[in-house]
PDB file of N, CA and C in Angstrom:
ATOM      1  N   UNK A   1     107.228   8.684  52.337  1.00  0.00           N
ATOM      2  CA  UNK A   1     105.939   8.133  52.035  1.00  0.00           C
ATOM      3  C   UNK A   1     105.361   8.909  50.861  1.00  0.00           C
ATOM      4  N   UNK A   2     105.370   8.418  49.860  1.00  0.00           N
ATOM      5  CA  UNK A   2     104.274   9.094  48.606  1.00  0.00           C
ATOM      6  C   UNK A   2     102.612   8.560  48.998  1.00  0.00           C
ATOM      7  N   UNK A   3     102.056   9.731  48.420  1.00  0.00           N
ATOM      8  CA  UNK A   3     100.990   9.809  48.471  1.00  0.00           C
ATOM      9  C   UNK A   3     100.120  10.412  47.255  1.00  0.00           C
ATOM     10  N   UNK A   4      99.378   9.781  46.294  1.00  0.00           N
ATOM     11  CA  UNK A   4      98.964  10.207  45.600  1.00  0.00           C
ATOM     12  C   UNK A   4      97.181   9.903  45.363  1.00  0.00           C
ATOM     13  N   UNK A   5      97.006  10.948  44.636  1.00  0.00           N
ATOM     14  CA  UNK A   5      95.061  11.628  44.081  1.00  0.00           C
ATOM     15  C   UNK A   5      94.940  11.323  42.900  1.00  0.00           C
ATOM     16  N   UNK A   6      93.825  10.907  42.929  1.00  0.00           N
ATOM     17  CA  UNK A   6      93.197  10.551  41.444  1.00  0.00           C
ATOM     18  C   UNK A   6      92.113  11.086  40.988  1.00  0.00           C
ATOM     19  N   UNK A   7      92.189  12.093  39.927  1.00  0.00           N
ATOM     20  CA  UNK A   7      91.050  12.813  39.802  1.00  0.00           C
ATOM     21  C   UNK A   7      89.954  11.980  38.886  1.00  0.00           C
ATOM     22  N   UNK A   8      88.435  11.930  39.459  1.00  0.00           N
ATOM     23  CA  UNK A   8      87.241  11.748  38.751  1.00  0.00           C
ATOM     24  C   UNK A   8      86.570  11.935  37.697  1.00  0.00           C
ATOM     25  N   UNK A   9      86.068  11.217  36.678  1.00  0.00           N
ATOM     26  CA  UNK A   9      85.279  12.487  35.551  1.00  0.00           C
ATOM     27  C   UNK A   9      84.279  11.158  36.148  1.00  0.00           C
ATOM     28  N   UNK A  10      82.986  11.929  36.036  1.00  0.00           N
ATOM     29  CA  UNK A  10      81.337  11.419  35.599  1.00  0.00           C
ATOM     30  C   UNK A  10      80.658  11.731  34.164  1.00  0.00           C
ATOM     31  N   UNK A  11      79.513  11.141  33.650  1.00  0.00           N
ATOM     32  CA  UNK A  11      79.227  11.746  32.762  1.00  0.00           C
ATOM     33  C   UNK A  11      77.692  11.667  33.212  1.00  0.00           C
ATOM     34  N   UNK A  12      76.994  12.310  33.924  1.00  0.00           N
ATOM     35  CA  UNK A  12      75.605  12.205  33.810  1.00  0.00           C
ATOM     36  C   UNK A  12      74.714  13.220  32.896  1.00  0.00           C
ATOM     37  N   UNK A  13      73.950  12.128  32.598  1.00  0.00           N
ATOM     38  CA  UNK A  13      72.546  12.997  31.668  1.00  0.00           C
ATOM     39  C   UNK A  13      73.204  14.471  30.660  1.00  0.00           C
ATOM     40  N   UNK A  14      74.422  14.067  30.402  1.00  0.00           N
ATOM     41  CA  UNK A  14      74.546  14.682  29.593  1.00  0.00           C
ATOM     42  C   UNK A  14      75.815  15.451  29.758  1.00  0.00           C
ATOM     43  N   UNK A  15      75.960  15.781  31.566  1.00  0.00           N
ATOM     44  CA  UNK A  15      76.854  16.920  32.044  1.00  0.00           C
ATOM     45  C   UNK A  15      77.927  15.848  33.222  1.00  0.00           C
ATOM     46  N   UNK A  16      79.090  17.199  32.324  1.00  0.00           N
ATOM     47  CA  UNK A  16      80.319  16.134  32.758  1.00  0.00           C
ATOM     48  C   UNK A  16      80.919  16.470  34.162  1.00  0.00           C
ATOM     49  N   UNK A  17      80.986  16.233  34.993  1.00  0.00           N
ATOM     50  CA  UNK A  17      81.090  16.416  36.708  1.00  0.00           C
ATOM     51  C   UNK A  17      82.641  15.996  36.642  1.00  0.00           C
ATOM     52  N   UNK A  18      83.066  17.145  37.614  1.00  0.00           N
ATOM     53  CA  UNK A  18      84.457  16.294  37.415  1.00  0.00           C
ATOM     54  C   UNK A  18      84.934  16.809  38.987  1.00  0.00           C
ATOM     55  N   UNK A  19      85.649  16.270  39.977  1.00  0.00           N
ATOM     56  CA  UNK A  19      86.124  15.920  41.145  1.00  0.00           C
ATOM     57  C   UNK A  19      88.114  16.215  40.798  1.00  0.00           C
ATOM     58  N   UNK A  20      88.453  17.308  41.466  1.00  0.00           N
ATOM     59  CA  UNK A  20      89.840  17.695  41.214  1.00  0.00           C
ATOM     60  C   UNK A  20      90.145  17.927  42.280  1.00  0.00           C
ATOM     61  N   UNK A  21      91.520  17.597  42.709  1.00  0.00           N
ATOM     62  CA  UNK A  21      92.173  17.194  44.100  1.00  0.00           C
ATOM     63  C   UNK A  21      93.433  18.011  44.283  1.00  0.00           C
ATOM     64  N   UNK A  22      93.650  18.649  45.024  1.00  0.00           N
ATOM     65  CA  UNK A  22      94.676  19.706  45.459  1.00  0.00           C
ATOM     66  C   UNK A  22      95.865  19.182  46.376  1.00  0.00           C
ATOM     67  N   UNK A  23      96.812  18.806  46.391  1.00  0.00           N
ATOM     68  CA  UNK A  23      97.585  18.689  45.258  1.00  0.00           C
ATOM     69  C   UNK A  23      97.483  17.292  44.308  1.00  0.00           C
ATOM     70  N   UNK A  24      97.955  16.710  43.575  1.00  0.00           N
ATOM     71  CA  UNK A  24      97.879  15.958  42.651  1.00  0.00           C
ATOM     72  C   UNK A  24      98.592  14.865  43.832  1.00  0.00           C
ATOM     73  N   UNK A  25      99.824  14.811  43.953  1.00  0.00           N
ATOM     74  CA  UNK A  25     100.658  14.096  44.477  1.00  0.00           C
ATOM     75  C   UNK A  25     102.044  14.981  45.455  1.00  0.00           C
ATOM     76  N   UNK A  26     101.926  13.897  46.166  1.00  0.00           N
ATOM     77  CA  UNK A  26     102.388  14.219  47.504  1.00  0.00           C
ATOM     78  C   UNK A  26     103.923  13.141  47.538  1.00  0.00           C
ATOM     79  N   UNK A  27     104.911  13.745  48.326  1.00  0.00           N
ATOM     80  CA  UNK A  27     106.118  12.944  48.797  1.00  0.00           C
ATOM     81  C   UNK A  27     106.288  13.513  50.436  1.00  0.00           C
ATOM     82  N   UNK A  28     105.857  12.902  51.044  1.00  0.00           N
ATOM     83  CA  UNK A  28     105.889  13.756  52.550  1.00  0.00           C
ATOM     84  C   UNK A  28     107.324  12.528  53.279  1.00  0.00           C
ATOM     85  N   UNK A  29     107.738  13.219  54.471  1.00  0.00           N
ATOM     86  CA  UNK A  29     108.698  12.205  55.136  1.00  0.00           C
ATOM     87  C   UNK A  29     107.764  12.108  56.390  1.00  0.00           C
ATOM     88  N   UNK A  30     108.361  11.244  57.249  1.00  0.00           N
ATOM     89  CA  UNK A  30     106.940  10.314  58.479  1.00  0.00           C
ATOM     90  C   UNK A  30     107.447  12.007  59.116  1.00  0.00           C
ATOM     91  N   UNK A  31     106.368  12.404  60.137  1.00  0.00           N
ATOM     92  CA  UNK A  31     105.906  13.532  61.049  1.00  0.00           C
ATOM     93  C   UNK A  31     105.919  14.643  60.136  1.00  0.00           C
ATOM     94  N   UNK A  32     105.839  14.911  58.619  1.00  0.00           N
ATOM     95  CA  UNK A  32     105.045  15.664  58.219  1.00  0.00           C
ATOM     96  C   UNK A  32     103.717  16.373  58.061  1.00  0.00           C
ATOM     97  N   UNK A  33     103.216  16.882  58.300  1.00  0.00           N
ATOM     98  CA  UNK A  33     102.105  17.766  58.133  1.00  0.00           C
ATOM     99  C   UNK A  33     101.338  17.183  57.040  1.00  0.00           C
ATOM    100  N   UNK A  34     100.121  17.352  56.395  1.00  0.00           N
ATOM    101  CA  UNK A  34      99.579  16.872  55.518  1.00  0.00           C
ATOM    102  C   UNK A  34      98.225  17.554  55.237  1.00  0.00           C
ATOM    103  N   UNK A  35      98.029  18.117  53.838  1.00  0.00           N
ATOM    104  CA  UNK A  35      96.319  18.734  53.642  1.00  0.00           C
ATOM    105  C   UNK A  35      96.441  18.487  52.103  1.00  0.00           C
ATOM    106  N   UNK A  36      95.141  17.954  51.587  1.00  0.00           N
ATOM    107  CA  UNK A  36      94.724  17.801  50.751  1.00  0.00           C
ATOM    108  C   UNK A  36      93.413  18.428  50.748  1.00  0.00           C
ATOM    109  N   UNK A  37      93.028  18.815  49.800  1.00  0.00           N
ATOM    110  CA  UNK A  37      91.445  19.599  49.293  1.00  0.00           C
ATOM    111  C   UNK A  37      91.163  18.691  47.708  1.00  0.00           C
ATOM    112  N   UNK A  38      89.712  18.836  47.862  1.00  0.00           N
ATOM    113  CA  UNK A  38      88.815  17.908  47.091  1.00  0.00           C
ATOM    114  C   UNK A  38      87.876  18.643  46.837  1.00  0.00           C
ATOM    115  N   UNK A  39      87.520  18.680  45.682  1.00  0.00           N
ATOM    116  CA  UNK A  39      86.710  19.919  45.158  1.00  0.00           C
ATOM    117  C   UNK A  39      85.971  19.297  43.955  1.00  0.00           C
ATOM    118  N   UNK A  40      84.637  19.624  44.000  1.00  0.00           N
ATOM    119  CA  UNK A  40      83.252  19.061  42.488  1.00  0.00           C
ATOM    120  C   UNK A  40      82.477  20.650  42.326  1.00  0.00           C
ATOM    121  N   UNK A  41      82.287  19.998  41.228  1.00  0.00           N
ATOM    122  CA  UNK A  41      81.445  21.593  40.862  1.00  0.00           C
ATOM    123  C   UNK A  41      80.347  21.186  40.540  1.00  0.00           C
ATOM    124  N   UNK A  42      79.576  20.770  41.061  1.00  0.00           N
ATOM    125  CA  UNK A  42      77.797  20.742  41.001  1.00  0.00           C
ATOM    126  C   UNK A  42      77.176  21.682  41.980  1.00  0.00           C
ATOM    127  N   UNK A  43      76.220  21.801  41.563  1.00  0.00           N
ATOM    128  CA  UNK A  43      74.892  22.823  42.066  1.00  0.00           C
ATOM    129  C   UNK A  43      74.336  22.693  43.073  1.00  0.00           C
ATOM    130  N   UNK A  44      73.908  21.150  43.856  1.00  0.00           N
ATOM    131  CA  UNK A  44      73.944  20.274  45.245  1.00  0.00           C
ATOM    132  C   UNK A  44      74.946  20.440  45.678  1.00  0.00           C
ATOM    133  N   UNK A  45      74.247  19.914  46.828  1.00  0.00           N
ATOM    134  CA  UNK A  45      75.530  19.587  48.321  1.00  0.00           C
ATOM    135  C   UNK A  45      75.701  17.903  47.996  1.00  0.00           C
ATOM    136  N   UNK A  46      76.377  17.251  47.171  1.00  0.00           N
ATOM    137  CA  UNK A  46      76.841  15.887  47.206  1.00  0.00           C
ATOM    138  C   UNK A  46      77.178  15.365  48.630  1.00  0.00           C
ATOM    139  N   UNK A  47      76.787  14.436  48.822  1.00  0.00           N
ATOM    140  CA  UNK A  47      77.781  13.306  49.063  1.00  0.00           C
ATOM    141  C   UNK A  47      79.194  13.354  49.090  1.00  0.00           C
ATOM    142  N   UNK A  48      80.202  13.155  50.149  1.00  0.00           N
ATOM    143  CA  UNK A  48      81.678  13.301  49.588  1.00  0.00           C
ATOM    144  C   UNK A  48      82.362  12.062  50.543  1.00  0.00           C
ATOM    145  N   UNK A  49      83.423  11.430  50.067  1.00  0.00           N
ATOM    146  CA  UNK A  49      83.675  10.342  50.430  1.00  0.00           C
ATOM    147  C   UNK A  49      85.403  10.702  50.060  1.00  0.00           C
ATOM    148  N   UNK A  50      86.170   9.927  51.239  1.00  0.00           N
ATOM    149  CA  UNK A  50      87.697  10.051  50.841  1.00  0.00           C
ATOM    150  C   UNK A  50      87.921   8.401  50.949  1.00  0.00           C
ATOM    151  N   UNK A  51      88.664   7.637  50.408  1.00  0.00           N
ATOM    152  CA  UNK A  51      89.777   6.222  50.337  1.00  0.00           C
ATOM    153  C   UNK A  51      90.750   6.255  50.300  1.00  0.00           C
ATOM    154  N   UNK A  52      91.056   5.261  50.904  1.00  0.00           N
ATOM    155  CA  UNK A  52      92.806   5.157  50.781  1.00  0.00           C
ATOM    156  C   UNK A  52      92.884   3.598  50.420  1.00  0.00           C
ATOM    157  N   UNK A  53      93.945   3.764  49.616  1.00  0.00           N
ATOM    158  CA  UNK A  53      94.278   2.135  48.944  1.00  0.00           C
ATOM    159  C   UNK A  53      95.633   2.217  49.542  1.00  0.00           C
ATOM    160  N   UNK A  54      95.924   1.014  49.849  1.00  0.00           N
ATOM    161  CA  UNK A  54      97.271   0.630  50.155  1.00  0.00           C
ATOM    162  C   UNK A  54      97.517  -0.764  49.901  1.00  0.00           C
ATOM    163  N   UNK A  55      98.954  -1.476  49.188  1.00  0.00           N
ATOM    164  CA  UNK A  55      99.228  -2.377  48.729  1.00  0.00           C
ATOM    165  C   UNK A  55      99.002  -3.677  49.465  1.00  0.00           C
ATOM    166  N   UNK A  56      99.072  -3.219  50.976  1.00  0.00           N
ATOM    167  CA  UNK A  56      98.595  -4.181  51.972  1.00  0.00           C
ATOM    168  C   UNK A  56      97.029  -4.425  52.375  1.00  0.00           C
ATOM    169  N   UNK A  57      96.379  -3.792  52.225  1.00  0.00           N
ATOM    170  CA  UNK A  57      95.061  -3.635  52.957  1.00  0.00           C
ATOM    171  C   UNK A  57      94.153  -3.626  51.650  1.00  0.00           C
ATOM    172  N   UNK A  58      94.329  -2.683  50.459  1.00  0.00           N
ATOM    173  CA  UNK A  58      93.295  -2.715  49.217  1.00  0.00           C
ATOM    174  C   UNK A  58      92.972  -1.144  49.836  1.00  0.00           C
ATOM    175  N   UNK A  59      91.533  -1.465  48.899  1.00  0.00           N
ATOM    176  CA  UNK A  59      90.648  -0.438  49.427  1.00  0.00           C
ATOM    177  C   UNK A  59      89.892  -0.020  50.691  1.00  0.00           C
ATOM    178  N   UNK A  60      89.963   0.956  51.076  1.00  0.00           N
ATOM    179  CA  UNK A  60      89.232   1.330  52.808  1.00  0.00           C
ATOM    180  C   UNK A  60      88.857   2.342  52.747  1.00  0.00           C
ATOM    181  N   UNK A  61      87.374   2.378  53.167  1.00  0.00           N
ATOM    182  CA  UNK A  61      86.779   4.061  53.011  1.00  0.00           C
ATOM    183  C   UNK A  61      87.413   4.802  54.450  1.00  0.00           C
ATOM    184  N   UNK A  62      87.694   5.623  54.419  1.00  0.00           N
ATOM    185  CA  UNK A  62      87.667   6.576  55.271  1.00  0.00           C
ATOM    186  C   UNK A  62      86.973   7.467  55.539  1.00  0.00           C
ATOM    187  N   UNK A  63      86.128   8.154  55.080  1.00  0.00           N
ATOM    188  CA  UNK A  63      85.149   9.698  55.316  1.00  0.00           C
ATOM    189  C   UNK A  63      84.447   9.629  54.716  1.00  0.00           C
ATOM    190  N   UNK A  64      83.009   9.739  55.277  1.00  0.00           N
ATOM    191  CA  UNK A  64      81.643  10.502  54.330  1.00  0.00           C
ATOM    192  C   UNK A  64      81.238  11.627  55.195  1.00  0.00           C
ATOM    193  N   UNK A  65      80.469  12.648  53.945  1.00  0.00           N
ATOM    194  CA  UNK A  65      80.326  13.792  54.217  1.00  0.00           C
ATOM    195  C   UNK A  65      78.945  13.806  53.558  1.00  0.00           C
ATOM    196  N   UNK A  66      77.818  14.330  54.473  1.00  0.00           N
ATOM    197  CA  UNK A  66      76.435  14.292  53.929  1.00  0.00           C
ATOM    198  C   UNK A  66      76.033  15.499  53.548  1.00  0.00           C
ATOM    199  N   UNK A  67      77.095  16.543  53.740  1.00  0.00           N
ATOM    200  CA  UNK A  67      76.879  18.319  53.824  1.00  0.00           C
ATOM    201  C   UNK A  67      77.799  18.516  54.572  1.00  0.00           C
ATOM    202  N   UNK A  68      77.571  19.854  53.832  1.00  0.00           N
ATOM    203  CA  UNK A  68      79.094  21.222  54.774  1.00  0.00           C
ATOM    204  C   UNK A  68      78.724  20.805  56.242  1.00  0.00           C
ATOM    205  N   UNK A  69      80.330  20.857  56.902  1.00  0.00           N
ATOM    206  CA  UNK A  69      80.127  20.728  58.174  1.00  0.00           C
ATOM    207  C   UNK A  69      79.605  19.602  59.182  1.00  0.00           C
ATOM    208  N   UNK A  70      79.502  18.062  58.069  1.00  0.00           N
ATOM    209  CA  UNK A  70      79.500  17.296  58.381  1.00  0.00           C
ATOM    210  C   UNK A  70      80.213  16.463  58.102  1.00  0.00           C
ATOM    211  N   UNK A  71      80.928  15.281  59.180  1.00  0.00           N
ATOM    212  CA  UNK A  71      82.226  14.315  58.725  1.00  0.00           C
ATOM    213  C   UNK A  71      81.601  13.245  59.426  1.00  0.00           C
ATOM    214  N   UNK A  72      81.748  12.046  58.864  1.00  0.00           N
ATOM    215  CA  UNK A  72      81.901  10.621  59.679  1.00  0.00           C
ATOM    216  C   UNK A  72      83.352  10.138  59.072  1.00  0.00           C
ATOM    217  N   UNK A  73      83.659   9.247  60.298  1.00  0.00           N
ATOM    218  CA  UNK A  73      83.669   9.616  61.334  1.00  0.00           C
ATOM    219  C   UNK A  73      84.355  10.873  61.627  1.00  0.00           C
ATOM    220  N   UNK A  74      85.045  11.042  62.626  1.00  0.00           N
ATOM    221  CA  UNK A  74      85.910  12.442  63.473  1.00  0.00           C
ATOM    222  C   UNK A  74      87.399  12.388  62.408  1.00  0.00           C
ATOM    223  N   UNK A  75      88.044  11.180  62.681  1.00  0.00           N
ATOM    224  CA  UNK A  75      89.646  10.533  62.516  1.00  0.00           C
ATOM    225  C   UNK A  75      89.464   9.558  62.272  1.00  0.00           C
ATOM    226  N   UNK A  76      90.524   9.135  61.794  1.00  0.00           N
ATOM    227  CA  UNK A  76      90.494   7.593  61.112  1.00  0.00           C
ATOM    228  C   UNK A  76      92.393   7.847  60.834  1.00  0.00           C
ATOM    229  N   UNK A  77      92.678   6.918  62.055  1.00  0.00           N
ATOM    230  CA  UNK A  77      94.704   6.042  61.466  1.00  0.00           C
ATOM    231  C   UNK A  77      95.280   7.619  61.534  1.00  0.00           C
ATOM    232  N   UNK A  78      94.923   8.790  62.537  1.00  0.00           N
ATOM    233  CA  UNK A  78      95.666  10.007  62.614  1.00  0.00           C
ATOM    234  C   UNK A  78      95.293  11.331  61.679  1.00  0.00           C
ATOM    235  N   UNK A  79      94.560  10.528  60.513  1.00  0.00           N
ATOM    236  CA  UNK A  79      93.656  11.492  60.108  1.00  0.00           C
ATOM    237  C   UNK A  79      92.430  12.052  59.860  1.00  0.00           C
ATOM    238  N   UNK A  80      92.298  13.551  59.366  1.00  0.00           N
ATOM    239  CA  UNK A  80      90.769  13.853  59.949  1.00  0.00           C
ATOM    240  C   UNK A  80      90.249  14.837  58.794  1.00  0.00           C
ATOM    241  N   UNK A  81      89.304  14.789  58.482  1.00  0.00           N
ATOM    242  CA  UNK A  81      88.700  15.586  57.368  1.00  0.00           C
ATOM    243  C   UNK A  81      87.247  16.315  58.274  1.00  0.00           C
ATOM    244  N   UNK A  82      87.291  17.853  57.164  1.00  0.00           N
ATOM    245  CA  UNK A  82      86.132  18.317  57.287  1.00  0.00           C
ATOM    246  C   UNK A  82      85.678  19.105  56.344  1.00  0.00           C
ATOM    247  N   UNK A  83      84.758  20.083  55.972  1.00  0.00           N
ATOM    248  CA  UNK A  83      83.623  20.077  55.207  1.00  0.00           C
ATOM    249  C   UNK A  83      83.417  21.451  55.138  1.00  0.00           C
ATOM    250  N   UNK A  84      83.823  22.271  54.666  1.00  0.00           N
ATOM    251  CA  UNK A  84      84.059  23.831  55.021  1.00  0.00           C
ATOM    252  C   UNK A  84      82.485  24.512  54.236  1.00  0.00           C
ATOM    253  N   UNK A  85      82.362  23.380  52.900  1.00  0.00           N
ATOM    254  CA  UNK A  85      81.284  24.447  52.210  1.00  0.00           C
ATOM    255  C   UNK A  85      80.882  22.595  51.459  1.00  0.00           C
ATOM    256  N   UNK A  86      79.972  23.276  50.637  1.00  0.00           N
ATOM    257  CA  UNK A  86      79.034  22.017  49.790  1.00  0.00           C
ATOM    258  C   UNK A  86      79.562  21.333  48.523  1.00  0.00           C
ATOM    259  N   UNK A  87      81.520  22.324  48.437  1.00  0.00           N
ATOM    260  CA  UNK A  87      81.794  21.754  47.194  1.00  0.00           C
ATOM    261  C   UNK A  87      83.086  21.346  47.384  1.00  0.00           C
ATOM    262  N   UNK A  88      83.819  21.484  49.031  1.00  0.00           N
ATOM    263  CA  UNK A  88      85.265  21.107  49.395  1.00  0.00           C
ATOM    264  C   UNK A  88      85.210  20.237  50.519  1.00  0.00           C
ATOM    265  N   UNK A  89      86.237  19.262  50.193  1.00  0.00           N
ATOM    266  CA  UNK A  89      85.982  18.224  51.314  1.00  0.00           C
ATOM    267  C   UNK A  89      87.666  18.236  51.220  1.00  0.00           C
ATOM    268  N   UNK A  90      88.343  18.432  52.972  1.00  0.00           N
ATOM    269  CA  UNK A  90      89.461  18.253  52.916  1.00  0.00           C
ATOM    270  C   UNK A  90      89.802  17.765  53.978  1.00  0.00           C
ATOM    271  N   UNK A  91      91.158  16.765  53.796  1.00  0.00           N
ATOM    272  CA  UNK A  91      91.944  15.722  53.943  1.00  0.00           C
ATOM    273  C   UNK A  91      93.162  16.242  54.555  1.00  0.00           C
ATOM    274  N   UNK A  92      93.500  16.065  56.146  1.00  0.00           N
ATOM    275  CA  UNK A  92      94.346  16.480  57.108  1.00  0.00           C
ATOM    276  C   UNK A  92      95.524  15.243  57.662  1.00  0.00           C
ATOM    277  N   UNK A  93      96.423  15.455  58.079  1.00  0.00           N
ATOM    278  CA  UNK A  93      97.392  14.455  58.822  1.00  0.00           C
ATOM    279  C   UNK A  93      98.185  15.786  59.910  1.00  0.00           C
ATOM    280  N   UNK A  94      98.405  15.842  60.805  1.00  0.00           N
ATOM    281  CA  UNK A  94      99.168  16.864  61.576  1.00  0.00           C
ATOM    282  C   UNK A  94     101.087  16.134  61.849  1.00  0.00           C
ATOM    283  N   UNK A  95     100.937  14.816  61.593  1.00  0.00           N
ATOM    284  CA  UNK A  95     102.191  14.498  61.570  1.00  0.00           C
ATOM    285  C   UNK A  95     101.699  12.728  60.672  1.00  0.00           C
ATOM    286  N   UNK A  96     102.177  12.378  59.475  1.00  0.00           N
ATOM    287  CA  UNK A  96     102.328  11.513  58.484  1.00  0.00           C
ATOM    288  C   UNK A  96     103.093  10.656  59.506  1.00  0.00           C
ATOM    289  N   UNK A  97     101.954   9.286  59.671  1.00  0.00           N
ATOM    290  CA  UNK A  97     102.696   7.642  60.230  1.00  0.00           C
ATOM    291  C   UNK A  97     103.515   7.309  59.397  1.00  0.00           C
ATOM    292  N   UNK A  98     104.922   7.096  59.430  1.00  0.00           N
ATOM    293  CA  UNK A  98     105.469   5.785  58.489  1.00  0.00           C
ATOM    294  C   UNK A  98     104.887   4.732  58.567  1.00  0.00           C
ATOM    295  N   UNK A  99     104.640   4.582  56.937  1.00  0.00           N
ATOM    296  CA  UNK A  99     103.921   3.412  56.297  1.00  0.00           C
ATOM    297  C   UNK A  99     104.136   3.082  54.942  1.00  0.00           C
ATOM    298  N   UNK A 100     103.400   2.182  54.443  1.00  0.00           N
ATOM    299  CA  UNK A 100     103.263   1.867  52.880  1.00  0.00           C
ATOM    300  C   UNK A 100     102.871   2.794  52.132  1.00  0.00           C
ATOM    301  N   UNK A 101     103.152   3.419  50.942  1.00  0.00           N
ATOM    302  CA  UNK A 101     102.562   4.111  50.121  1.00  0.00           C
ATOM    303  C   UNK A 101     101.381   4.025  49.995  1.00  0.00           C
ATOM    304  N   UNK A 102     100.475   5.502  49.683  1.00  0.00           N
ATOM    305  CA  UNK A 102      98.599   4.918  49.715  1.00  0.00           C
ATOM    306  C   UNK A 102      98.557   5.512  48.316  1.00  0.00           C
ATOM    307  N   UNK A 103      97.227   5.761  48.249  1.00  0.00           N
ATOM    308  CA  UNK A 103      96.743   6.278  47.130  1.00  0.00           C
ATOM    309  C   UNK A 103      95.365   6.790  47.765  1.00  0.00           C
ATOM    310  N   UNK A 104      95.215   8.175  47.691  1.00  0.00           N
ATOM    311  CA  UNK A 104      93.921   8.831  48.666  1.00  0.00           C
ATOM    312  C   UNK A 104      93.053   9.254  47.680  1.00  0.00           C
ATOM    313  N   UNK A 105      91.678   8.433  47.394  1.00  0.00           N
ATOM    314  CA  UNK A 105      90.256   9.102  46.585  1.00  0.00           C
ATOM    315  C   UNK A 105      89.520   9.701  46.950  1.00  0.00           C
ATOM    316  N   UNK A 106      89.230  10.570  46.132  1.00  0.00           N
ATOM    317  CA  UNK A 106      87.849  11.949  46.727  1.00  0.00           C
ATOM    318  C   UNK A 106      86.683  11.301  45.753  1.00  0.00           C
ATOM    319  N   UNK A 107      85.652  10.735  45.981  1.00  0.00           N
ATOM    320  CA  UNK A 107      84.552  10.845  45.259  1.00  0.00           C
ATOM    321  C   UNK A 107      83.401  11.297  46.073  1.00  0.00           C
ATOM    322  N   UNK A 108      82.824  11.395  45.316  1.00  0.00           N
ATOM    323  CA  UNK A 108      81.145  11.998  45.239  1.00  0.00           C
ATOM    324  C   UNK A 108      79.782  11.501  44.827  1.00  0.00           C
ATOM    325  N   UNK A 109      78.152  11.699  45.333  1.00  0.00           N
ATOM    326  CA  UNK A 109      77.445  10.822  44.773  1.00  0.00           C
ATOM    327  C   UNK A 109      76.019  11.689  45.141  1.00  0.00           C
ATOM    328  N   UNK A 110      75.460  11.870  44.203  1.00  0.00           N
ATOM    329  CA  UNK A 110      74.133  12.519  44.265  1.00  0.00           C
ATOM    330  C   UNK A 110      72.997  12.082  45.482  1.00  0.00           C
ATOM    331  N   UNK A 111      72.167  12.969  46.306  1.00  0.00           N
ATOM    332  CA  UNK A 111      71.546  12.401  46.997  1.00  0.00           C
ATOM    333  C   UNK A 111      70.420  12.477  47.115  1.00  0.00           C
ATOM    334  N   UNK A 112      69.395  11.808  47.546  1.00  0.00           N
ATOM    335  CA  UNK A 112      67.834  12.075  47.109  1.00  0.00           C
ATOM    336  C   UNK A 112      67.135  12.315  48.242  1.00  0.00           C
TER     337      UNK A 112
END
C-alpha cells in the first residue's frame, strides 16, 4: 500500500505559512505500523485537519483538531491521531488495512 503527503504553502497578508509532513511518502505492506507528523509554523494554535483521498471514495475528512490535545473524532477505518502541542498533529495506524492507495492531507485554518 503506498501512501503519500502533500505539503501546503498559504500566502496570507503577506506571510507565507507552510504545513510540512513527516515523512513525505510512505510504501508500507498490510499489518504495518504507521506514523506520520504534520507540522505549521504559526504563532496560534490553528485548526488542524487530516484527509485521505482514495481512487474509490475521493475526498474524506478524517480529523479536526481545535488545540493541543484535542482530536475529533477518537479513530476513523483503524486510525487515530492526536495533538501533542499547537504546531504537530500526528497520524497513527498500529497495523495498515489492505486497501487502495490513499493520499493523506494535513491542513490548517486560522480561528477566531
Amino acid at each position: 500500500m503506498k501512501l503519500s503527503f502533500i505539503p501546503f504553502l498559504l500566502f496570507l497578508d503577506g506571510v507565507n505559512l507552510q504545513v510540512s509532513q513527516s515523512p513525505h511518502d510512505l510504501v508500507l505492506s498490510p499489518g504495518s505500523p504507521m506514523k506520520v507528523t504534520c507540522s505549521v509554523a504559526v504563532t496560534s494554535d490553528p485548526y488542524m485537519y487530516w484527509y485521505r483521498w482514495t481512487l474509490t471514495d475521493g475526498l474524506a475528512h478524517m480529523f479536526t483538531s481545535v488545540g493541543s490535545g484535542i482530536v475529533d473524532p477518537v479513530s476513523v477505518d483503524g486510525f487515530s491521531a492526536s495533538r501533542p502541542n499547537s504546531s504537530h498533529f500526528v497520524l497513527e495506524s498500529q497495523s495498515v488495512a489492505p486497501s487502495t492507495p490513499a493520499v493523506l492531507y494535513c491542513s490548517w485554518s486560522i480561528h477566531s
